[in-house]
N, C-alpha and C. Protein backbone atom coordinates (compact mmCIF):
# COMPACT_ATOMS: atom_id res chain seq x y z
N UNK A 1 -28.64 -19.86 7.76
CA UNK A 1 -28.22 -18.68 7.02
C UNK A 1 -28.57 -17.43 7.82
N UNK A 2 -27.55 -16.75 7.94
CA UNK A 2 -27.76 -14.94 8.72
C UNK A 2 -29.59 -14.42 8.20
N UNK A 3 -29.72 -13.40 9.00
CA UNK A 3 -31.09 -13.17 8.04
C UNK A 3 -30.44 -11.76 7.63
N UNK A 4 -31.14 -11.05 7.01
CA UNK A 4 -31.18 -9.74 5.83
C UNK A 4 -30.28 -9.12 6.94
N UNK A 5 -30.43 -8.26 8.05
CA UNK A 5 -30.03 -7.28 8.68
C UNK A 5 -28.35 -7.95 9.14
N UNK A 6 -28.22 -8.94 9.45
CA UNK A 6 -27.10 -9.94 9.52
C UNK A 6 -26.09 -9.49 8.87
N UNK A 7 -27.06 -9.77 7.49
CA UNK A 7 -25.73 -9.86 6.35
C UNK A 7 -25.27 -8.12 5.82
N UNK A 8 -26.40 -7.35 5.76
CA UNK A 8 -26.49 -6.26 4.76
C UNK A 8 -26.24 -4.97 5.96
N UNK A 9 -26.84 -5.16 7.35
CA UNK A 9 -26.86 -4.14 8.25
C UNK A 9 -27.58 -3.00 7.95
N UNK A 10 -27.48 -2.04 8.20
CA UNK A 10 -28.35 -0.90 7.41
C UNK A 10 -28.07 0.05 6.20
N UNK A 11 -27.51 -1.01 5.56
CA UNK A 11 -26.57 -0.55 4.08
C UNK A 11 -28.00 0.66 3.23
N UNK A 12 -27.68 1.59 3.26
CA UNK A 12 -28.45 2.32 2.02
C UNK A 12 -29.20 1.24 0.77
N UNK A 13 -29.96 1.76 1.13
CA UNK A 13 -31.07 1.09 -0.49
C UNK A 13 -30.71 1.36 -1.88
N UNK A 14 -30.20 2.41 -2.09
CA UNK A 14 -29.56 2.42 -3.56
C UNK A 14 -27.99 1.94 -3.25
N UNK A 15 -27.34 1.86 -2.20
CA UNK A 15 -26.36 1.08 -2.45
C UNK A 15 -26.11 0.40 -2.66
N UNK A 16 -27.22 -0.82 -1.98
CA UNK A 16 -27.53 -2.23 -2.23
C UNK A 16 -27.75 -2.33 -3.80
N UNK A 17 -28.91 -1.66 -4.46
CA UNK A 17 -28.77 -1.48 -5.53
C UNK A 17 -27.49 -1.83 -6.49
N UNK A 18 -26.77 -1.03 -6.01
CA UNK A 18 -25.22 -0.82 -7.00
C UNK A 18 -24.86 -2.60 -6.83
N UNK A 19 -25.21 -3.18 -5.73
CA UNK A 19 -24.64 -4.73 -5.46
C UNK A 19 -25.12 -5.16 -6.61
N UNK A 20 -26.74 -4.92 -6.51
CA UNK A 20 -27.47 -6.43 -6.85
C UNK A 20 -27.26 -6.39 -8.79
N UNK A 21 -26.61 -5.04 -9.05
CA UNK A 21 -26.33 -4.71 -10.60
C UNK A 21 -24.71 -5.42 -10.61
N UNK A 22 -24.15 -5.97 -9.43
CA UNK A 22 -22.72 -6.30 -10.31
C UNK A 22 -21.64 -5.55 -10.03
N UNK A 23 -22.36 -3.76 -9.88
CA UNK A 23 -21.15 -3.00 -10.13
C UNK A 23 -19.93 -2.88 -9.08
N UNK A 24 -20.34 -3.16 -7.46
CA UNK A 24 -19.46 -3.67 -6.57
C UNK A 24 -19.56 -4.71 -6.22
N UNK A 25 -17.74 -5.43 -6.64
CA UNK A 25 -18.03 -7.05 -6.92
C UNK A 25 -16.39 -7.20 -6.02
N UNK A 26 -16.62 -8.36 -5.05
CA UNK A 26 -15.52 -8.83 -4.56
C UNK A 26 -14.15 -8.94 -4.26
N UNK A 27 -13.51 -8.26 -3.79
CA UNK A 27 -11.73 -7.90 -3.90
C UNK A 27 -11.57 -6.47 -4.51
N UNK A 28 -12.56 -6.24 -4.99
CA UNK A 28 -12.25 -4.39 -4.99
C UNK A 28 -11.97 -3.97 -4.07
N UNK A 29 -11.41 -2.53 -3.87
CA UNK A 29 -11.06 -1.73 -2.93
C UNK A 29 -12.00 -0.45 -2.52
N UNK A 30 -12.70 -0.17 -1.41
CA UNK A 30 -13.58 0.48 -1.18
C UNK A 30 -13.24 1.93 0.01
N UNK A 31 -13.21 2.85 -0.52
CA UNK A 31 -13.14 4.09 0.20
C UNK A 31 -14.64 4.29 1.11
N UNK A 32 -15.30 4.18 1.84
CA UNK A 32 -16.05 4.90 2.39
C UNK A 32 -15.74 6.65 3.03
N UNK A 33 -15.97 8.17 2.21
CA UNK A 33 -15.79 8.95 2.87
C UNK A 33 -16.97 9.67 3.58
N UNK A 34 -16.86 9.71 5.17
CA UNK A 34 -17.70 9.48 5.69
C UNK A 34 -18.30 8.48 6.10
N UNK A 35 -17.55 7.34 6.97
CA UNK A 35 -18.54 6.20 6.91
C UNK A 35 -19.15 6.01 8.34
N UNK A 36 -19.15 7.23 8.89
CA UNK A 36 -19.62 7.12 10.09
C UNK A 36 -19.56 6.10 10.77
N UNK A 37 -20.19 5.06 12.18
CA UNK A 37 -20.09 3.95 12.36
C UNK A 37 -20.10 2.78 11.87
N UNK A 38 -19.90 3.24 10.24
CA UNK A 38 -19.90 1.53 9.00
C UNK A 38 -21.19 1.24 8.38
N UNK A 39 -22.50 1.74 8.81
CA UNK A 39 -23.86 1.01 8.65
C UNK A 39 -23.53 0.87 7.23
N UNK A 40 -23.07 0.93 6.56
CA UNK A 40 -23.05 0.48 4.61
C UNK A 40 -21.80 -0.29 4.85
N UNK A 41 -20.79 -0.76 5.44
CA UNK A 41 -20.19 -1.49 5.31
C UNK A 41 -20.14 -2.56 5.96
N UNK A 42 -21.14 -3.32 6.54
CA UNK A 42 -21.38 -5.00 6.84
C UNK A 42 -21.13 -5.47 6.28
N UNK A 43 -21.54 -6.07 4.76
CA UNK A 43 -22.11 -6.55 4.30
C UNK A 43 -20.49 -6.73 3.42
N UNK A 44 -19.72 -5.47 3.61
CA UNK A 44 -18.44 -5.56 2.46
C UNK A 44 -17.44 -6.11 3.72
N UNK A 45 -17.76 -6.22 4.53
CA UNK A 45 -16.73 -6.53 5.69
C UNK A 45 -16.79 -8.14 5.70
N UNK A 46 -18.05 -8.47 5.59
CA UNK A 46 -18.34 -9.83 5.88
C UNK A 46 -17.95 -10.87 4.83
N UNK A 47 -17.74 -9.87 3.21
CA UNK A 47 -17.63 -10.54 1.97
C UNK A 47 -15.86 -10.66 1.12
N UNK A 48 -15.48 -9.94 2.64
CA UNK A 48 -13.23 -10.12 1.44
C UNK A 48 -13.17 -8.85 1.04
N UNK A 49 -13.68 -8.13 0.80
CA UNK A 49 -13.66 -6.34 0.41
C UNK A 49 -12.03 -5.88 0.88
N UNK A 50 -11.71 -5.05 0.56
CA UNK A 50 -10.88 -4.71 1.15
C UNK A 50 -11.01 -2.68 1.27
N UNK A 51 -11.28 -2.59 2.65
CA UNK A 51 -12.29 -1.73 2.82
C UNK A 51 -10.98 -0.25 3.48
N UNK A 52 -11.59 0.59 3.38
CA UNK A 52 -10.98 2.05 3.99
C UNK A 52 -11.87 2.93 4.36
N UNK A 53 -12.11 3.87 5.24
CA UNK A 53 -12.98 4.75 5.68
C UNK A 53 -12.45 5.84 6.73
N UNK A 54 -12.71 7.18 6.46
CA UNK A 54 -12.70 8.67 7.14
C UNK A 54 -14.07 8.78 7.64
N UNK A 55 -13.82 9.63 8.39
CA UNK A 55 -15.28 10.38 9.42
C UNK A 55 -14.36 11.21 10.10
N UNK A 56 -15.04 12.70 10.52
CA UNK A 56 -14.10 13.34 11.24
C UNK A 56 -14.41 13.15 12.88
N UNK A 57 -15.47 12.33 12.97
CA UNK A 57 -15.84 11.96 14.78
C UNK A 57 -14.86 10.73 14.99
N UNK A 58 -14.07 11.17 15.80
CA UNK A 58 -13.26 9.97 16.96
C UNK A 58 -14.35 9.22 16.93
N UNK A 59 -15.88 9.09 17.23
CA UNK A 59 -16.92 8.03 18.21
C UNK A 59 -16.74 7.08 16.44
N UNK A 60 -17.03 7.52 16.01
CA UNK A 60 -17.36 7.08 14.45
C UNK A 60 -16.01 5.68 13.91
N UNK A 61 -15.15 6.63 14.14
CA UNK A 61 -14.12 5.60 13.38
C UNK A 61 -13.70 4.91 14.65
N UNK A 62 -14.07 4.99 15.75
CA UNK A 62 -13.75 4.02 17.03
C UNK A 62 -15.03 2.62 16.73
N UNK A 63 -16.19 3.64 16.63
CA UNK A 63 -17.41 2.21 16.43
C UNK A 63 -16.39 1.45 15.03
N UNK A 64 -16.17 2.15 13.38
CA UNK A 64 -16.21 1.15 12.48
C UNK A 64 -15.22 0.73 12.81
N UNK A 65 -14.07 0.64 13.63
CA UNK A 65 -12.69 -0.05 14.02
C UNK A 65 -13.28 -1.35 14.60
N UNK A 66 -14.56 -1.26 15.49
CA UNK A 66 -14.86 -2.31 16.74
C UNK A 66 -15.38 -3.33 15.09
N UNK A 67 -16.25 -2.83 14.45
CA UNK A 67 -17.16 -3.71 14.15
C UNK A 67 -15.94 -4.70 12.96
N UNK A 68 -15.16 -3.43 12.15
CA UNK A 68 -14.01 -4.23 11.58
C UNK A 68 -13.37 -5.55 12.41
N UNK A 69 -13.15 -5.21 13.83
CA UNK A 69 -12.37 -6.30 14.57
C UNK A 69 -13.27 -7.75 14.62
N UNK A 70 -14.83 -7.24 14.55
CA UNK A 70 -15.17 -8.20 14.58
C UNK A 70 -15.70 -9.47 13.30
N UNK A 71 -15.85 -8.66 12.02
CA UNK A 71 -16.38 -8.76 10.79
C UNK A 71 -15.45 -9.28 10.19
N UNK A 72 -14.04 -8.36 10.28
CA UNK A 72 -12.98 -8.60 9.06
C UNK A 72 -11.59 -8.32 10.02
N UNK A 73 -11.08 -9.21 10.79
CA UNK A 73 -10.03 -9.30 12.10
C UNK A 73 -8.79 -8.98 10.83
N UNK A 74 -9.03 -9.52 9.71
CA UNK A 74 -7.29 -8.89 8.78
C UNK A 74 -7.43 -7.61 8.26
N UNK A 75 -8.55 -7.08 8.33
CA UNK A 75 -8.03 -5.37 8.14
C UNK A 75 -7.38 -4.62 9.07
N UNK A 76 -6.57 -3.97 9.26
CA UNK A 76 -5.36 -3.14 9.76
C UNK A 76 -6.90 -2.25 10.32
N UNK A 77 -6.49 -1.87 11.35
CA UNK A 77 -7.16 -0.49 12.18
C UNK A 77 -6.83 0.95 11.33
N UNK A 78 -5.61 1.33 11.30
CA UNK A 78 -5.22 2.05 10.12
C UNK A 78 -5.82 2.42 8.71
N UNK A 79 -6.54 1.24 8.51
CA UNK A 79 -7.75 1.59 7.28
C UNK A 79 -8.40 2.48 7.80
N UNK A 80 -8.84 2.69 8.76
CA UNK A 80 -9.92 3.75 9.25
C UNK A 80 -9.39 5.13 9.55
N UNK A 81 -9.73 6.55 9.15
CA UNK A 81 -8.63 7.58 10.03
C UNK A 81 -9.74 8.46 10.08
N UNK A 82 -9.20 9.30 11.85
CA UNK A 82 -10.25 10.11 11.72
C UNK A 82 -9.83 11.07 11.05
N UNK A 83 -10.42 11.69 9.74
CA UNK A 83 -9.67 12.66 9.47
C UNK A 83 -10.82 13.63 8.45
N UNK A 84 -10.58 14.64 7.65
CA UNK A 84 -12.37 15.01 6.84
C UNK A 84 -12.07 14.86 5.57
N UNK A 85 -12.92 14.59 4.97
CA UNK A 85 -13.45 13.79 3.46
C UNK A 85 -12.66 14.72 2.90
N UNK A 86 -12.53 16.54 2.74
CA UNK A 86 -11.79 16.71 1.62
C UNK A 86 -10.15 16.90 1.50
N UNK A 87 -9.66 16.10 2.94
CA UNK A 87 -8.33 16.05 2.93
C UNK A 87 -8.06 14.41 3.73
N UNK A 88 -8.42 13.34 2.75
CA UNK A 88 -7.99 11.85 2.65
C UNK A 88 -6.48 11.80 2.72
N UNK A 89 -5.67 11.23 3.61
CA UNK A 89 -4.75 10.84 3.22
C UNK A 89 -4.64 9.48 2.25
N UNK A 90 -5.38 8.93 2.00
CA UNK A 90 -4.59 7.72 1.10
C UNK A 90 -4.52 8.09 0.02
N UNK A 91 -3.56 7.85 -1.22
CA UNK A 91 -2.93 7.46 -2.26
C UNK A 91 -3.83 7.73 -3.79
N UNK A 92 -3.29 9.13 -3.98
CA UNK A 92 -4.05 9.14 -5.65
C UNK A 92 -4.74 7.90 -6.46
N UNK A 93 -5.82 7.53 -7.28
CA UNK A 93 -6.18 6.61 -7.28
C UNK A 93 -5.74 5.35 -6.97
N UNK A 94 -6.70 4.85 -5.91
CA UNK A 94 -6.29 3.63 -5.04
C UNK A 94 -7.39 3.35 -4.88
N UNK A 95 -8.38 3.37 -5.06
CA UNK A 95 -9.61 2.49 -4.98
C UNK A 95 -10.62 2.39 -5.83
N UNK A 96 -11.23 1.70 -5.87
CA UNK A 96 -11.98 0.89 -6.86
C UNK A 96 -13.65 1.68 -6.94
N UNK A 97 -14.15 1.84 -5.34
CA UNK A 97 -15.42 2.57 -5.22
C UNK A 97 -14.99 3.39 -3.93
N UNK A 98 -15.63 4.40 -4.03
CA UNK A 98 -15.86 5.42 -3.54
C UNK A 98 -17.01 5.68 -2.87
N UNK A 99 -17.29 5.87 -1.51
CA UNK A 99 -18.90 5.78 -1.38
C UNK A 99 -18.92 7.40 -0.52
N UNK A 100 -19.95 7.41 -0.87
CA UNK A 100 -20.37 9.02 0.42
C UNK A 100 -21.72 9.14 0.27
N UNK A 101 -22.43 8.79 1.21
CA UNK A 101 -24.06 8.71 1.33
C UNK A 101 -24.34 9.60 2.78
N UNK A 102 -25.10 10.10 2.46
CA UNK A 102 -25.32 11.39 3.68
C UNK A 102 -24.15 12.21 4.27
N UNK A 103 -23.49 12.61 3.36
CA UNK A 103 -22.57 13.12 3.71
C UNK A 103 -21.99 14.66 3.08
N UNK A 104 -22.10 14.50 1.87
CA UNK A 104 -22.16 15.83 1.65
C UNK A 104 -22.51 17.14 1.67
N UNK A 105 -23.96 16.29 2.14
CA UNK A 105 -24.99 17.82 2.06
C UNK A 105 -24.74 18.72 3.47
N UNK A 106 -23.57 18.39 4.10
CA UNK A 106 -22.92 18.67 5.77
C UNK A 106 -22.05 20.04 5.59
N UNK A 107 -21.67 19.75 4.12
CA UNK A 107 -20.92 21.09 3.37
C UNK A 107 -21.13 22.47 3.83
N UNK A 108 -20.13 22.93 4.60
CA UNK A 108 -20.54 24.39 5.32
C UNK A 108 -20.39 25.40 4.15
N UNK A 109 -20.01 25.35 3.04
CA UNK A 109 -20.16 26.33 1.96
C UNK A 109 -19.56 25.74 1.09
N UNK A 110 -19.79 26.51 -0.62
CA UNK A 110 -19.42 25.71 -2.05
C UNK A 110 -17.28 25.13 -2.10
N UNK A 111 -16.86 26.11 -1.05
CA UNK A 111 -15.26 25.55 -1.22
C UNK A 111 -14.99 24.32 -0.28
N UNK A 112 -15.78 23.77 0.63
CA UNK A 112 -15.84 22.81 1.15
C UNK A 112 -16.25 21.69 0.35
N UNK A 113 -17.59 22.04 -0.30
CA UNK A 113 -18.17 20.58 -0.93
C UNK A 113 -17.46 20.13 -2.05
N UNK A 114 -16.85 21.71 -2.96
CA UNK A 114 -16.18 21.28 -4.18
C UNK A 114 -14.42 20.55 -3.60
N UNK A 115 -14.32 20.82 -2.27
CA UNK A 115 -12.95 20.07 -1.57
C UNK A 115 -13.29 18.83 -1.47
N UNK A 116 -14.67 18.20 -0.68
CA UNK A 116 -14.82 16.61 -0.37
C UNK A 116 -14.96 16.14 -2.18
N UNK A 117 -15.78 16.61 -2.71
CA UNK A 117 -16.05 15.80 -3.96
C UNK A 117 -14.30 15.21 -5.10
N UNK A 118 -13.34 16.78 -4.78
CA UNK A 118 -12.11 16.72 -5.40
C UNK A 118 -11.54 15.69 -4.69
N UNK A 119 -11.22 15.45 -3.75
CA UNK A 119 -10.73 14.74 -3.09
C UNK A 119 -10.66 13.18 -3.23
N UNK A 120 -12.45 13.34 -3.04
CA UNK A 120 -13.05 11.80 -3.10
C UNK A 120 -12.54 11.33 -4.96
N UNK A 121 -12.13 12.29 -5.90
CA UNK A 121 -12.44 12.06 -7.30
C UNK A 121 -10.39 11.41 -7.09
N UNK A 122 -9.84 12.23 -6.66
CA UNK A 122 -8.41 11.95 -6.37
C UNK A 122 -8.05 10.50 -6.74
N UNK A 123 -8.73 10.02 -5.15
CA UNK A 123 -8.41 8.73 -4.37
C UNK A 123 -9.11 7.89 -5.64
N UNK A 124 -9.98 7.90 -6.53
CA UNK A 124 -10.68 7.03 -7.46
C UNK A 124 -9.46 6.77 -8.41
N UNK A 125 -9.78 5.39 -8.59
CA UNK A 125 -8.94 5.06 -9.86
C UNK A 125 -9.82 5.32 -11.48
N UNK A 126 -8.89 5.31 -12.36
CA UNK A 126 -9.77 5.22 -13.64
C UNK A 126 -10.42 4.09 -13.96
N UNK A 127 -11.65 4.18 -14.25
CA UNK A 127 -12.62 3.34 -14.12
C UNK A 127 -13.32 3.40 -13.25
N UNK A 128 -13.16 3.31 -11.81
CA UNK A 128 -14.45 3.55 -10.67
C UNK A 128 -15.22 4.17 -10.46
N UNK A 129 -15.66 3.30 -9.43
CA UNK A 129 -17.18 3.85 -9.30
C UNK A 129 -17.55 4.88 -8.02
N UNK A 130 -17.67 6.45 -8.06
CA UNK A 130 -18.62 7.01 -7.01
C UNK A 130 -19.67 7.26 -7.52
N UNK A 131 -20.39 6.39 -5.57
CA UNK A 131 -21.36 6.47 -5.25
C UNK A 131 -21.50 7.71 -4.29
N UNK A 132 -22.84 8.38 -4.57
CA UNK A 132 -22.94 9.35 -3.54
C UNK A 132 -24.40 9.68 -3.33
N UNK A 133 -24.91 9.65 -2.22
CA UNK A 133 -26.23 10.05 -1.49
C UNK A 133 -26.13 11.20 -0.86
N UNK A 134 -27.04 11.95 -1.35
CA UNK A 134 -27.26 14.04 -1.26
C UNK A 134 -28.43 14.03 -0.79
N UNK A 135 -28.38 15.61 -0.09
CA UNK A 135 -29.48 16.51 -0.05
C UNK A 135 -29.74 17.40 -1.08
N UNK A 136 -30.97 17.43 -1.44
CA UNK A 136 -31.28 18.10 -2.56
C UNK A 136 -32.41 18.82 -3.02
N UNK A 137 -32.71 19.84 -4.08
CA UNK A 137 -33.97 20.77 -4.10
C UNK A 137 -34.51 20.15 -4.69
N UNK A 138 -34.28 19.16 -5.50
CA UNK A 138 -34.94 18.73 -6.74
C UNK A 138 -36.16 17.92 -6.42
N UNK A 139 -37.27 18.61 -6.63
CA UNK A 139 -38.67 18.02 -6.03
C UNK A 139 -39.67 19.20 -5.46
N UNK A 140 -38.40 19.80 -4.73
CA UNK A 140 -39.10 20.47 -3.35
C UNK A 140 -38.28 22.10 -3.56
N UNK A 141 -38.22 22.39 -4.88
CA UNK A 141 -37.77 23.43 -5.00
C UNK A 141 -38.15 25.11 -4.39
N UNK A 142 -39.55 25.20 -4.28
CA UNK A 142 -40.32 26.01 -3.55
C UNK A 142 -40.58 25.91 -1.98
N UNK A 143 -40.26 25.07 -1.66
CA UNK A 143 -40.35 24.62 -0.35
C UNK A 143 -38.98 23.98 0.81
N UNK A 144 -37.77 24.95 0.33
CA UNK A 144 -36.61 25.07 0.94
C UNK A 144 -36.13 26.52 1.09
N UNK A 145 -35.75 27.38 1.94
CA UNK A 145 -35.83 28.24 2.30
C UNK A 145 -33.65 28.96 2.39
N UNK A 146 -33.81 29.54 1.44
CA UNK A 146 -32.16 29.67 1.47
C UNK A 146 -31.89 30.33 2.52
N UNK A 147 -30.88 30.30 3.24
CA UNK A 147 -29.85 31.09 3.88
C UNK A 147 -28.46 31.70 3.84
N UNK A 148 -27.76 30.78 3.19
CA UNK A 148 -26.91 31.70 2.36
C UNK A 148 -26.18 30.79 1.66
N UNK A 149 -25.91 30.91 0.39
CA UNK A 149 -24.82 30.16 -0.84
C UNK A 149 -25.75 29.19 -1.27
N UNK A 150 -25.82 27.86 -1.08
CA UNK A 150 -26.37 27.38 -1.07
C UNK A 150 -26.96 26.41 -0.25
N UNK A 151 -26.92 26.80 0.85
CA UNK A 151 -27.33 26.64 2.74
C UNK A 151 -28.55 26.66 2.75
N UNK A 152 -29.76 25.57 3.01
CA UNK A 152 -30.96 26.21 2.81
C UNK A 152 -31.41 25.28 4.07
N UNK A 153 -32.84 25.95 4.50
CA UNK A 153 -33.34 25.10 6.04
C UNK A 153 -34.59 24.56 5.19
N UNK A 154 -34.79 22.92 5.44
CA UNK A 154 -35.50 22.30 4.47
C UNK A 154 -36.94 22.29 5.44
N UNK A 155 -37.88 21.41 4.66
CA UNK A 155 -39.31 21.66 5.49
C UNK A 155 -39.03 20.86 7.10
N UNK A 156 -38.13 19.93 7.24
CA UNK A 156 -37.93 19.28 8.37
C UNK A 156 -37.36 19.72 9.68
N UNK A 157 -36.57 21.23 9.05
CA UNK A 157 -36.15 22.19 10.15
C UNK A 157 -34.45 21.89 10.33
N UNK A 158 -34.27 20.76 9.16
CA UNK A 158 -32.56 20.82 9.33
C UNK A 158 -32.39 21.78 8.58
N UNK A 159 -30.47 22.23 8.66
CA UNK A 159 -29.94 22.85 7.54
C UNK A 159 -28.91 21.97 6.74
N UNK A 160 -29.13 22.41 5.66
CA UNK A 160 -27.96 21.57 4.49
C UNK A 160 -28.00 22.59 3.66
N UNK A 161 -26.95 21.58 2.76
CA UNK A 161 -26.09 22.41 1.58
C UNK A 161 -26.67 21.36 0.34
N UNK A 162 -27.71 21.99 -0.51
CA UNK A 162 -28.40 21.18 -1.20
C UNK A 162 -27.97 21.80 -3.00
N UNK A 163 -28.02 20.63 -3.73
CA UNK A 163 -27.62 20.63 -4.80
C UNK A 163 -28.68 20.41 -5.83
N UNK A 164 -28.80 20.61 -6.94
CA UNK A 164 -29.54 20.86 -7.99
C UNK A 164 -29.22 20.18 -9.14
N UNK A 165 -29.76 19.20 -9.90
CA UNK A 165 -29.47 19.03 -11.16
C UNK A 165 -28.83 19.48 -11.83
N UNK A 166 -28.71 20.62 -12.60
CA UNK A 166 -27.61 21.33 -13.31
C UNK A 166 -26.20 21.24 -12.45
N UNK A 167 -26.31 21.58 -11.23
CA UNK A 167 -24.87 21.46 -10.45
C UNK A 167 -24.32 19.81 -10.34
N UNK A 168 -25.12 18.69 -10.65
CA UNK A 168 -24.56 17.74 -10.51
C UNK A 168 -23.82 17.14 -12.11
N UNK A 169 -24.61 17.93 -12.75
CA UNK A 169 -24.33 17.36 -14.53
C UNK A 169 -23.34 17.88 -14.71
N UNK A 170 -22.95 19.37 -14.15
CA UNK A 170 -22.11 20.23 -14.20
C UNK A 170 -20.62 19.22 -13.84
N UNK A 171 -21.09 19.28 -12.73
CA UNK A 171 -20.00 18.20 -11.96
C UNK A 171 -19.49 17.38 -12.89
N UNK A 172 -20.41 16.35 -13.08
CA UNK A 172 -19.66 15.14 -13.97
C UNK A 172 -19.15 15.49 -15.12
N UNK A 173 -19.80 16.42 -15.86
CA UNK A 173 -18.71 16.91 -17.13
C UNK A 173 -17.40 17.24 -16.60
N UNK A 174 -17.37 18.36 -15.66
CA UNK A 174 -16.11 18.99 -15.44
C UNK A 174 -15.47 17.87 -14.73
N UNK A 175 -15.46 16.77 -14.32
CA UNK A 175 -14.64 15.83 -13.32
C UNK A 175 -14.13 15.21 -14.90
N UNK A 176 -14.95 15.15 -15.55
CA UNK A 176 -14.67 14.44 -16.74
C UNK A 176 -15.24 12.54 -16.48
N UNK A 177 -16.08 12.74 -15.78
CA UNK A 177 -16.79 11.42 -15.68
C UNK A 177 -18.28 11.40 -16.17
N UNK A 178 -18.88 9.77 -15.91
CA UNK A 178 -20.09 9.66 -17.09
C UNK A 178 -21.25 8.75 -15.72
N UNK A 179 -22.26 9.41 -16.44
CA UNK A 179 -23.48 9.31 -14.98
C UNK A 179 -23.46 7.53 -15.62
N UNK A 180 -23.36 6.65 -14.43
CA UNK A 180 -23.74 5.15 -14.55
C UNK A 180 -25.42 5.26 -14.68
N UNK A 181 -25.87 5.61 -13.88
CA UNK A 181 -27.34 6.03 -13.76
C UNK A 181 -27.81 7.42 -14.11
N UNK A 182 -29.35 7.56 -14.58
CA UNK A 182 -29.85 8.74 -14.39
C UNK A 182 -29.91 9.02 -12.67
N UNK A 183 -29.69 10.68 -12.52
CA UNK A 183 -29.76 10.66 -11.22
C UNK A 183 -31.35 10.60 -10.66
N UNK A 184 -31.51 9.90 -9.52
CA UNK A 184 -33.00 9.41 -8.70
C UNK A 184 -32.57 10.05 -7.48
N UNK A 185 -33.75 10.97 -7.07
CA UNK A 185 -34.42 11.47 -6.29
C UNK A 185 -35.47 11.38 -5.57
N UNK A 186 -35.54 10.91 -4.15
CA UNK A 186 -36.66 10.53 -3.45
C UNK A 186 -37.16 11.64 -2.51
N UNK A 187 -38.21 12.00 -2.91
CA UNK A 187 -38.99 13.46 -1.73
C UNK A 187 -39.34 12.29 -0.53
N UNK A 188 -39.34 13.02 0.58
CA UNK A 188 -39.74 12.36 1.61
C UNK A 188 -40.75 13.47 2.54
N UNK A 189 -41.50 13.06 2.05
CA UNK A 189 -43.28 13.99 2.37
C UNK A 189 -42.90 14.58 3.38
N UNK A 190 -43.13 16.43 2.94
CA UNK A 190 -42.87 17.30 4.22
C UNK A 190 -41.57 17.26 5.13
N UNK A 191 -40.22 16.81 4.08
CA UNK A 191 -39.36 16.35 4.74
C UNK A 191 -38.06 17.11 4.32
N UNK A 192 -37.46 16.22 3.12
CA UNK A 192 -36.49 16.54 2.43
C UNK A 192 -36.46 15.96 1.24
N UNK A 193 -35.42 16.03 0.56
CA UNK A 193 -35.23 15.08 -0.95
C UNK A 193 -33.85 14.73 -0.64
N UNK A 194 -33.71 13.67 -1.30
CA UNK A 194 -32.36 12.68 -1.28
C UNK A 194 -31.87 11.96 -2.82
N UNK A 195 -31.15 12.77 -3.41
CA UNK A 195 -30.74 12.33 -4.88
C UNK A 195 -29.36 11.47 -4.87
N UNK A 196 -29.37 10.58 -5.46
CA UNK A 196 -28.28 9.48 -5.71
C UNK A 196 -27.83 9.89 -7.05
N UNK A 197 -26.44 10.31 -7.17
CA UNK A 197 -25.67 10.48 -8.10
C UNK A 197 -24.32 9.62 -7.91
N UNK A 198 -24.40 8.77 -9.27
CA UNK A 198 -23.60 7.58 -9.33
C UNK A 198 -22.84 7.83 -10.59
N UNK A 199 -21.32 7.85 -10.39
CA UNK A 199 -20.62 8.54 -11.60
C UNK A 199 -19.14 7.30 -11.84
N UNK A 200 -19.29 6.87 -13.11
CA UNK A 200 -17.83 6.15 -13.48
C UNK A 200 -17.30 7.08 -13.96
N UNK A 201 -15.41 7.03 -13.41
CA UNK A 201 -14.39 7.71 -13.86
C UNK A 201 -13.50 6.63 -15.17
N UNK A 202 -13.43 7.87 -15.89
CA UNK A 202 -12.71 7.40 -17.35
C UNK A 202 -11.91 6.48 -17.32
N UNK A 203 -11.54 5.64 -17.87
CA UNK A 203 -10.26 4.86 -17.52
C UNK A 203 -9.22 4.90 -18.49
């Protein structure tokens, strides 16, 4: 039997999560926006998924093309485009999950992030599931330093576009979707915070 890294690769920890609950289950259809070189999609490559993914780096969707050829040889190359999260070309709801983990908080200002999130809500069918992994204040509210909108340089010396509780509840009302989870937030000592907001669309 493969061992852990084999099968799962460096799939996010609350993504895995979403597995081991059921909620992404076999022959669904999976958007990754943002999937950079795939590290969350091994594990759906290796299992019949039928997978899609944007990144706006050529290097990015060249690596998840290689690893597709080698994981899942019947997905079309074409699943992959380089192109940016809030202008997807594929098909008003057409997929099943939605993923974007480290990816948003890249948002160069509020008409950008509210573009990837619209976008990503588009491509969802009724009923699915986005998943999404953020940068965020929530924890470390005194100890992020704004720069402008909501642009702030965190204790680690990056910059992001960090979001707040109220702006995420906000969100899901106005999308008209319902939190699967309470949202979880992990501080990472002297670092940053990273909140997982996981939202089913109405069906």
């Amino acid at each position: 039997m493969p061992d852990l890294a084999t099968q799962f690769g460096q799939i996010d920890i609350y993504l895995f999560d979403q597995l081991l609950r059921g909620r992404i289950a076999p022959g669904m259809r999976i958007v990754d926006a943002g999937c950079g070189g795939g590290r969350n999609l091994v594990y759906f490559f290796r299992n019949g998924y039928d997978i899609f993914g944007v990144d706006e780096d050529p290097r990015a969707i060249a690596s998840v093309r290689a690893i597709a050829r080698e994981l899942a040889a019947d997905l079309p190359e074409t699943n992959f485009q380089n192109e940016p999260v809030e202008h997807m070309s594929f098909p008003d709801a057409s997929a099943d999950v939605v993923l974007s983990s480290a990816v948003l908080h890249f948002a160069k200002d509020d008409e950008q992030f509210a573009g990837m999130v619209r976008d990503m809500w588009r491509v969802l069918r009724p009923a699915g599931l986005l998943f999404c992994r953020l940068a965020s204040d929530i924890g470390m509210e005194t100890r992020v330093q704004p720069i402008h909108g909501r642009r702030h340089r965190l204790p680690d010396g990056s910059e992001r576009y960090l979001v707040d509780e109220k702006l995420l509840l906000d969100l899901t009302r106005d999308l008209g979707g319902r939190l699967v989870d309470p949202l979880k937030t992990t501080v990472v000592q002297d670092q940053r915070c990273m909140t997982t907001w996981v939202v089913r669309k109405h069906a």
